[in-house]
N, C-alpha and C. Protein backbone atom coordinates (compact mmCIF):
# COMPACT_ATOMS: atom_id res chain seq x y z
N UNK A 1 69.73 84.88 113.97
CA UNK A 1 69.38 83.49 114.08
C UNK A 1 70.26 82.85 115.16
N UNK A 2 69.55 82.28 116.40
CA UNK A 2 70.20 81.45 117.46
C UNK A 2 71.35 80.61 116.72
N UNK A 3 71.05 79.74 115.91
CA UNK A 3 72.28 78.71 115.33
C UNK A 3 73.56 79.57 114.85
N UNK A 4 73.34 80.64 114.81
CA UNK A 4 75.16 81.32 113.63
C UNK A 4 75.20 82.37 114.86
N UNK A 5 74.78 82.37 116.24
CA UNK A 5 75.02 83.82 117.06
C UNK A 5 76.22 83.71 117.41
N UNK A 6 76.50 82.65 118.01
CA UNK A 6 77.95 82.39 118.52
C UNK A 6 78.97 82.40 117.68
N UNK A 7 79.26 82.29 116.54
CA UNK A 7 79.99 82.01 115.27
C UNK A 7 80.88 83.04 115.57
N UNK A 8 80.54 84.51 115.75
CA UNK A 8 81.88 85.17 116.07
C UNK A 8 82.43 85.26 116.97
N UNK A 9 82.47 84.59 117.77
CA UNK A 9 83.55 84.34 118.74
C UNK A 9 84.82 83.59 117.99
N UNK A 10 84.55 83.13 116.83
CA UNK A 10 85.39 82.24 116.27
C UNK A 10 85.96 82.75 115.08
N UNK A 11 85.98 84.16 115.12
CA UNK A 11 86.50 84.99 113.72
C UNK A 11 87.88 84.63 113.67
N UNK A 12 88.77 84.32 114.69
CA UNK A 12 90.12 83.85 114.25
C UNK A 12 90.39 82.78 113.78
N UNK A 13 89.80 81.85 114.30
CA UNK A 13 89.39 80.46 113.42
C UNK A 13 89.39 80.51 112.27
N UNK A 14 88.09 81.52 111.53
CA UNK A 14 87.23 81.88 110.32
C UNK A 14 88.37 82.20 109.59
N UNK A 15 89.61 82.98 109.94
CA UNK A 15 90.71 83.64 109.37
C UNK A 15 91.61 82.73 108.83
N UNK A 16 92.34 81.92 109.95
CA UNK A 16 93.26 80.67 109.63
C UNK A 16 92.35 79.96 108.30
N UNK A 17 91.22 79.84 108.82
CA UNK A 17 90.58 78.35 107.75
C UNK A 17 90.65 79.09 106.32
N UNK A 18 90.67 80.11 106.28
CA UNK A 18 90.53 80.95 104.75
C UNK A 18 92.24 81.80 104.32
N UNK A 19 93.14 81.39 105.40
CA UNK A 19 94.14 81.96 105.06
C UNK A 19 94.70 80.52 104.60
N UNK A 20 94.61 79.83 105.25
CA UNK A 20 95.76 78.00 104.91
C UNK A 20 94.46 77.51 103.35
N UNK A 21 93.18 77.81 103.30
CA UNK A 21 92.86 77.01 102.00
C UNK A 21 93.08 78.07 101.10
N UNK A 22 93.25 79.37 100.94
CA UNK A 22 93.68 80.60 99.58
C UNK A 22 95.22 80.44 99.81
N UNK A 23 95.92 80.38 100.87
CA UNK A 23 97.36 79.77 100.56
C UNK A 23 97.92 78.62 100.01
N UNK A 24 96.78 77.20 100.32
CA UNK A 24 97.13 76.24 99.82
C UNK A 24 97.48 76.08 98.61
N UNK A 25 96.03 77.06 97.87
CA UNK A 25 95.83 76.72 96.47
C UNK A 25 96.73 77.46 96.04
N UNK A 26 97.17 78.97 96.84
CA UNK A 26 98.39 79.48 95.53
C UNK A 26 99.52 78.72 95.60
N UNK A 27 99.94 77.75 96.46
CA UNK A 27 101.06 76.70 96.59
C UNK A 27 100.80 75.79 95.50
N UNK A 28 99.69 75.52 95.12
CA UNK A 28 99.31 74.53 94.59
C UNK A 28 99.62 74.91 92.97
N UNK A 29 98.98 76.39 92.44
CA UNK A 29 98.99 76.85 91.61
C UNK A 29 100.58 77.60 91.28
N UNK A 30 101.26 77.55 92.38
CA UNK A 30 102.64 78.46 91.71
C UNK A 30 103.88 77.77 91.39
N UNK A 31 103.57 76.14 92.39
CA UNK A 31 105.26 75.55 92.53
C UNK A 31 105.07 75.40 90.92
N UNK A 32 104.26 74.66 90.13
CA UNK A 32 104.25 74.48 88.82
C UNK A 32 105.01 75.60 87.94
N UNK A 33 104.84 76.77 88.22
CA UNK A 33 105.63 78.06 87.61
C UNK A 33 107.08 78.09 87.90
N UNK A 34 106.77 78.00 89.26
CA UNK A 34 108.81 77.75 89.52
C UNK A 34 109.98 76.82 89.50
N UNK A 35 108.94 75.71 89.67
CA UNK A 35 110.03 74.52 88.57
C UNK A 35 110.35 74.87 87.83
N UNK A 36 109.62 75.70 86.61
CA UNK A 36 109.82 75.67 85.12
C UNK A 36 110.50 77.17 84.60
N UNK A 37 111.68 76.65 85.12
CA UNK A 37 112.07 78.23 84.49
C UNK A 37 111.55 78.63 82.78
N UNK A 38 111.75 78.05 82.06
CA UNK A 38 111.55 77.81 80.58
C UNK A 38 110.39 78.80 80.24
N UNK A 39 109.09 78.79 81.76
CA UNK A 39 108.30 79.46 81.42
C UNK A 39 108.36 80.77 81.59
N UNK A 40 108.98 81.59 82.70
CA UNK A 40 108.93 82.59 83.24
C UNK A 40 108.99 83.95 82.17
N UNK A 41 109.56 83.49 81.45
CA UNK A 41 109.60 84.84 80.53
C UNK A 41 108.00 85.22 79.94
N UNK A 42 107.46 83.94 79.80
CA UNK A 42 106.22 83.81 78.80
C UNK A 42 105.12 84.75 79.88
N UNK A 43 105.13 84.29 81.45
CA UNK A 43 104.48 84.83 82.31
C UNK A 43 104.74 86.32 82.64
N UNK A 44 106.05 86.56 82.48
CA UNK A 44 106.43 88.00 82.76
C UNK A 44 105.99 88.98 81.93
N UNK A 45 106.04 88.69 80.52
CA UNK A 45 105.68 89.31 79.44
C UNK A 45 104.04 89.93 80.23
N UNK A 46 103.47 89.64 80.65
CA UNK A 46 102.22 89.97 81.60
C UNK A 46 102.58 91.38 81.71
N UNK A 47 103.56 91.78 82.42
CA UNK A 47 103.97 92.62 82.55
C UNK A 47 103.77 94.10 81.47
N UNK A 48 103.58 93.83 80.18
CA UNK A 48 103.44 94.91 79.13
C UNK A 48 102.18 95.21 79.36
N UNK A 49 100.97 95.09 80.04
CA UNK A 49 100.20 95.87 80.10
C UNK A 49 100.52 96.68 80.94
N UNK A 50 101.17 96.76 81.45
CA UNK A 50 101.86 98.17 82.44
C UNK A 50 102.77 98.93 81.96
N UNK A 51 103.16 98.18 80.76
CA UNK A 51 104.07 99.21 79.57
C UNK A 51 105.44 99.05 80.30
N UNK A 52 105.50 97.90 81.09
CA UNK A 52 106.96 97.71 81.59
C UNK A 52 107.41 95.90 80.34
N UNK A 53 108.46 96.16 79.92
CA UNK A 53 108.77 95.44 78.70
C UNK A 53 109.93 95.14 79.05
N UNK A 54 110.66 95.38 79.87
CA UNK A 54 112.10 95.29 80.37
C UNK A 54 112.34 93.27 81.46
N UNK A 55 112.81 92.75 81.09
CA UNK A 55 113.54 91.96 81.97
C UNK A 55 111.95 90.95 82.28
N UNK A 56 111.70 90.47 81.22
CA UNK A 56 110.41 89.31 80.88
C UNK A 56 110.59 87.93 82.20
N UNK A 57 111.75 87.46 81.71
CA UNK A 57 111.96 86.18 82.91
C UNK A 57 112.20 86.40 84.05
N UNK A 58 112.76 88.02 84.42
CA UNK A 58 112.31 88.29 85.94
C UNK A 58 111.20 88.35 86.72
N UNK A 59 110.17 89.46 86.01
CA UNK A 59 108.58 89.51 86.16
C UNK A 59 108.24 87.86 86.61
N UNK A 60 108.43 87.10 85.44
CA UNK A 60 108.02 85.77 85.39
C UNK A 60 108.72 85.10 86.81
N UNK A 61 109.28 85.07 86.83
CA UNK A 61 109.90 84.43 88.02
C UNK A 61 109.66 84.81 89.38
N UNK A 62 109.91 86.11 89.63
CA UNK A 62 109.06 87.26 90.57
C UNK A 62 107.37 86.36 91.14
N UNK A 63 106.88 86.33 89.53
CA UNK A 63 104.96 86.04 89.84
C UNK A 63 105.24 84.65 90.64
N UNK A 64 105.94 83.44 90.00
CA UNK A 64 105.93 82.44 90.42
C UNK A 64 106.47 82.44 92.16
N UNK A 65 107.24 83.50 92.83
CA UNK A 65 108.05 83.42 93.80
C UNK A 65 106.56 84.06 94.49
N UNK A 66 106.30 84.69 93.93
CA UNK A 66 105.02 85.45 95.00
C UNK A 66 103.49 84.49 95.08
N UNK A 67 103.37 83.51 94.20
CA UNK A 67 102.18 82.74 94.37
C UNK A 67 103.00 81.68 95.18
N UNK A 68 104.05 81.10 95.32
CA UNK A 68 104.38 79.95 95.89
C UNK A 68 104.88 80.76 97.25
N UNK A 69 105.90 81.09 97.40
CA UNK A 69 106.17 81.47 98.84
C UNK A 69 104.88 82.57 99.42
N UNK A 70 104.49 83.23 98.51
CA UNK A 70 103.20 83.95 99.09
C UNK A 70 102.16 83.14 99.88
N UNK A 71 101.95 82.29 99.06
CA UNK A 71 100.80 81.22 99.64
C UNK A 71 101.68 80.63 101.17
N UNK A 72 102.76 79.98 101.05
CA UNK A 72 103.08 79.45 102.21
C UNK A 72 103.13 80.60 103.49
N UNK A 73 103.65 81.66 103.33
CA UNK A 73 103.51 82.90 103.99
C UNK A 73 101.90 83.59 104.28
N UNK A 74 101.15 83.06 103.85
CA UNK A 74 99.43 83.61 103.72
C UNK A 74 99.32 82.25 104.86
N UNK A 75 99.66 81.07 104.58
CA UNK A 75 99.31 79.81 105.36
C UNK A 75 99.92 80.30 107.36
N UNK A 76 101.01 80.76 107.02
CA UNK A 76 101.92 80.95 108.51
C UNK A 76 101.54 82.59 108.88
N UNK A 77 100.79 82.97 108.42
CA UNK A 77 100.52 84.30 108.70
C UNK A 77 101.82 85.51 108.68
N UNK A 78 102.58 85.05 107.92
CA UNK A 78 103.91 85.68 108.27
C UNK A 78 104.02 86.75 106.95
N UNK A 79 104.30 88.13 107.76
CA UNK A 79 104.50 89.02 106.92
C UNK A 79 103.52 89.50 106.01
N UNK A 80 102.16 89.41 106.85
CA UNK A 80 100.69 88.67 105.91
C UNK A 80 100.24 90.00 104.76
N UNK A 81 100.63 90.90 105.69
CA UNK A 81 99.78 92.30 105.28
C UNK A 81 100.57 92.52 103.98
N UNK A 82 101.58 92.62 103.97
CA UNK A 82 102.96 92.87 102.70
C UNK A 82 102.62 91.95 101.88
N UNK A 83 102.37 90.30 102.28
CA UNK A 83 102.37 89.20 101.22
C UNK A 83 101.22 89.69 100.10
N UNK A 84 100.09 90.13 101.09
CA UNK A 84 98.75 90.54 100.44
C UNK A 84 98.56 91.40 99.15
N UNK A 85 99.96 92.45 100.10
CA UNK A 85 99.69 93.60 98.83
C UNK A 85 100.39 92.95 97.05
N UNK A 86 101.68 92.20 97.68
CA UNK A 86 101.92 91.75 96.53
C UNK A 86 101.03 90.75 95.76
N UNK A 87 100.03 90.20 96.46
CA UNK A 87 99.39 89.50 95.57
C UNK A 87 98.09 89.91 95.16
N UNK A 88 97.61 91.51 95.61
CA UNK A 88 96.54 91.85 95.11
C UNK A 88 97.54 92.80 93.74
N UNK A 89 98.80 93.15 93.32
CA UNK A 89 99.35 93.66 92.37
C UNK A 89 99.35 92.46 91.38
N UNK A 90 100.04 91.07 91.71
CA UNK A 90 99.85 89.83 91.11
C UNK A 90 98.27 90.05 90.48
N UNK A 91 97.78 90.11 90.82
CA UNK A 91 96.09 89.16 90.88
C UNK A 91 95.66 90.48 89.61
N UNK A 92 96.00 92.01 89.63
CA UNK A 92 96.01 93.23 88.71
C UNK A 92 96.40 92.89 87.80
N UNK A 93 97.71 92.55 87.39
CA UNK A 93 98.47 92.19 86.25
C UNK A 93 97.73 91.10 85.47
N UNK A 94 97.23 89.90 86.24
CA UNK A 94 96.72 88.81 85.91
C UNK A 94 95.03 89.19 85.39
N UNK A 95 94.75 89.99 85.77
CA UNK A 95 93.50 90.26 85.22
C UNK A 95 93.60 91.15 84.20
N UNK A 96 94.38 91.83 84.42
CA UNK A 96 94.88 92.86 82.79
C UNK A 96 95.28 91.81 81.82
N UNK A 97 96.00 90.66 81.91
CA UNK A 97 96.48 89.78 80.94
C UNK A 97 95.65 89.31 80.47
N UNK A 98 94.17 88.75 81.22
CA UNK A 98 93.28 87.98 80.57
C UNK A 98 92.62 89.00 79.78
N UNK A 99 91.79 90.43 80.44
CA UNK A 99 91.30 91.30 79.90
C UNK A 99 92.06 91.78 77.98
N UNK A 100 92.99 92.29 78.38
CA UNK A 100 93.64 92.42 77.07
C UNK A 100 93.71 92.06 76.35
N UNK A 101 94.00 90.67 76.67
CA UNK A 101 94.47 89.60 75.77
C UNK A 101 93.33 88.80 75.22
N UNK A 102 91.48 89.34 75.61
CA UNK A 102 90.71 88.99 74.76
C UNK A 102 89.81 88.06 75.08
N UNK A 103 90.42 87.60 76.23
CA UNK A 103 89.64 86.55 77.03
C UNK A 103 88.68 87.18 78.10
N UNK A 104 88.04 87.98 78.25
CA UNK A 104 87.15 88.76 78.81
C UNK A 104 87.15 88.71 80.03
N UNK A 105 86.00 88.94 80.66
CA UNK A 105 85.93 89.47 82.35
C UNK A 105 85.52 87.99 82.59
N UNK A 106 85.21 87.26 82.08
CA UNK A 106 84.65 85.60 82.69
C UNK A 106 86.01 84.96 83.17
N UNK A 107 87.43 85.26 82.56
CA UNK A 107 88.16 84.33 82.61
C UNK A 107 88.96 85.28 83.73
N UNK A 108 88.89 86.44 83.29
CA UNK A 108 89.13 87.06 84.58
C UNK A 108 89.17 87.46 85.74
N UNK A 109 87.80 86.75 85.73
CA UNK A 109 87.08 86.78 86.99
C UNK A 109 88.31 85.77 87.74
N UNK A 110 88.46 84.95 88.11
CA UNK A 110 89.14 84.21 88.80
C UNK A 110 90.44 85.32 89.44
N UNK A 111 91.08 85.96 89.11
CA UNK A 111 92.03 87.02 89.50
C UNK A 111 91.26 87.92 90.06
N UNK A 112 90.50 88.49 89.50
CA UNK A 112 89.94 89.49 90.24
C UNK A 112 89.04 89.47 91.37
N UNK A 113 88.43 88.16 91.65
CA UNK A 113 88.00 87.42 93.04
C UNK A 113 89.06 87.07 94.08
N UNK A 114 90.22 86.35 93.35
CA UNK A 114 91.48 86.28 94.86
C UNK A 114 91.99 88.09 94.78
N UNK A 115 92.39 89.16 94.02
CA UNK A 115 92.71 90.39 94.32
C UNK A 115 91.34 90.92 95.42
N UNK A 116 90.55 90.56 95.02
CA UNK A 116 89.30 91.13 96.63
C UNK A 116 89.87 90.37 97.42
N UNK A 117 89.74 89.01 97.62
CA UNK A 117 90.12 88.77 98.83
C UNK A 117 91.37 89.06 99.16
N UNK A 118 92.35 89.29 98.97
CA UNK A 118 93.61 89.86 99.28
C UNK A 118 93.51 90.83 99.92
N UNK A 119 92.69 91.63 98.92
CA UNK A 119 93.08 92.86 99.70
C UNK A 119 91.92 93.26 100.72
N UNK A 120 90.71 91.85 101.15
CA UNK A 120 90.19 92.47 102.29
C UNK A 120 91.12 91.78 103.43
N UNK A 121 92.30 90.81 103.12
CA UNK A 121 92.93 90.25 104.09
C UNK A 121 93.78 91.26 104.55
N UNK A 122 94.32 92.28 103.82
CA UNK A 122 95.01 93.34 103.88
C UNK A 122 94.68 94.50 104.63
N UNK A 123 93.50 94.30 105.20
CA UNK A 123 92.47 94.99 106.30
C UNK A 123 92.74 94.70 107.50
N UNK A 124 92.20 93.23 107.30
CA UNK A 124 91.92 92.98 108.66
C UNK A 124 92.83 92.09 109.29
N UNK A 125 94.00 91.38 108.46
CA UNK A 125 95.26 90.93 108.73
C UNK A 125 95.42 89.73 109.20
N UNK A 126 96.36 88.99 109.61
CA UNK A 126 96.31 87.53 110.02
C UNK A 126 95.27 86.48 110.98
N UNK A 127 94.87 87.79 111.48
CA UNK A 127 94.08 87.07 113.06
C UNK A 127 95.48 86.55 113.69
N UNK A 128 94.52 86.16 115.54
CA UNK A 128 95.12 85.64 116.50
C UNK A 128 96.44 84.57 115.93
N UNK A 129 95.63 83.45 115.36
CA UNK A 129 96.69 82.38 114.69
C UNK A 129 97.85 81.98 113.53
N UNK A 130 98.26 83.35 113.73
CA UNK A 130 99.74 83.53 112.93
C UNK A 130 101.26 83.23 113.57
N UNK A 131 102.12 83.09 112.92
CA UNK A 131 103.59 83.31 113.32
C UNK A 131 103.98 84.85 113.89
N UNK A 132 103.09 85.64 113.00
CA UNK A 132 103.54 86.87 113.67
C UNK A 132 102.52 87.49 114.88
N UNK A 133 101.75 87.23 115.11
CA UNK A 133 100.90 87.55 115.79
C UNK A 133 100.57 88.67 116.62
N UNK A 134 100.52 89.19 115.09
CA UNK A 134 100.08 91.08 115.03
C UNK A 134 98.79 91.65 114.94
């Protein structure tokens, strides 16, 4: 179709605009976790579906450090490919928690939609308009 031919010329564009709004929102969604230390243990505990049971408020604290600085790092393209992997492991855990824990594949879905996109960002990497500009 004539109207969308040109569109890829603008795949780096396409990249930034989907790296700064999936970064925004994990900024949006994580500072809340890391204010609150109080919570971190409750979030870490996530962690026992991997049969790791050891050191609850680290995990917890860990998730919150990787959705908040992750996201700002997904926004600046910095370190993008690494940020990714940790948050398609994030986004695993988080879908094992809902899964397990009974709340089915509907509620899970939300994790397991940002773990795809992660890890197709983990492909094809920051584009042109990063800090690192790799």
């Amino acid at each position: 179709m004539a109207l969308f031919s040109q569109l890829g010329n603008y795949r780096n564009a396409g990249l930034f605009i989907m790296r700064t709004g999936v970064g925004a929102m994990m900024i949006v969604h994580g500072l809340p976790k890391i204010t609150h230390p109080e919570k971190w243990a409750g979030l870490g505990e996530a962690m026992g579906n991997l049969h790791i049971h050891f050191w609850p408020a680290f995990w917890g604290f860990m998730c919150a450090v990787t959705e908040t600085v992750g996201g700002l790092f997904s926004i600046l393209g910095l370190w993008f490919r690494l940020v990714s992997m940790f948050m398609v492991i994030l986004f695993i855990v988080a879908a094992l928690q809902h899964i397990n824990g009974g709340d089915g594949i509907g509620e899970a879905a939300h994790a397991i939609e940002l773990g795809c996109v992660y890890l197709g960002f983990m492909f094809v990497g920051p584009g042109k308009f990063s800090v690192d500009k790799s």
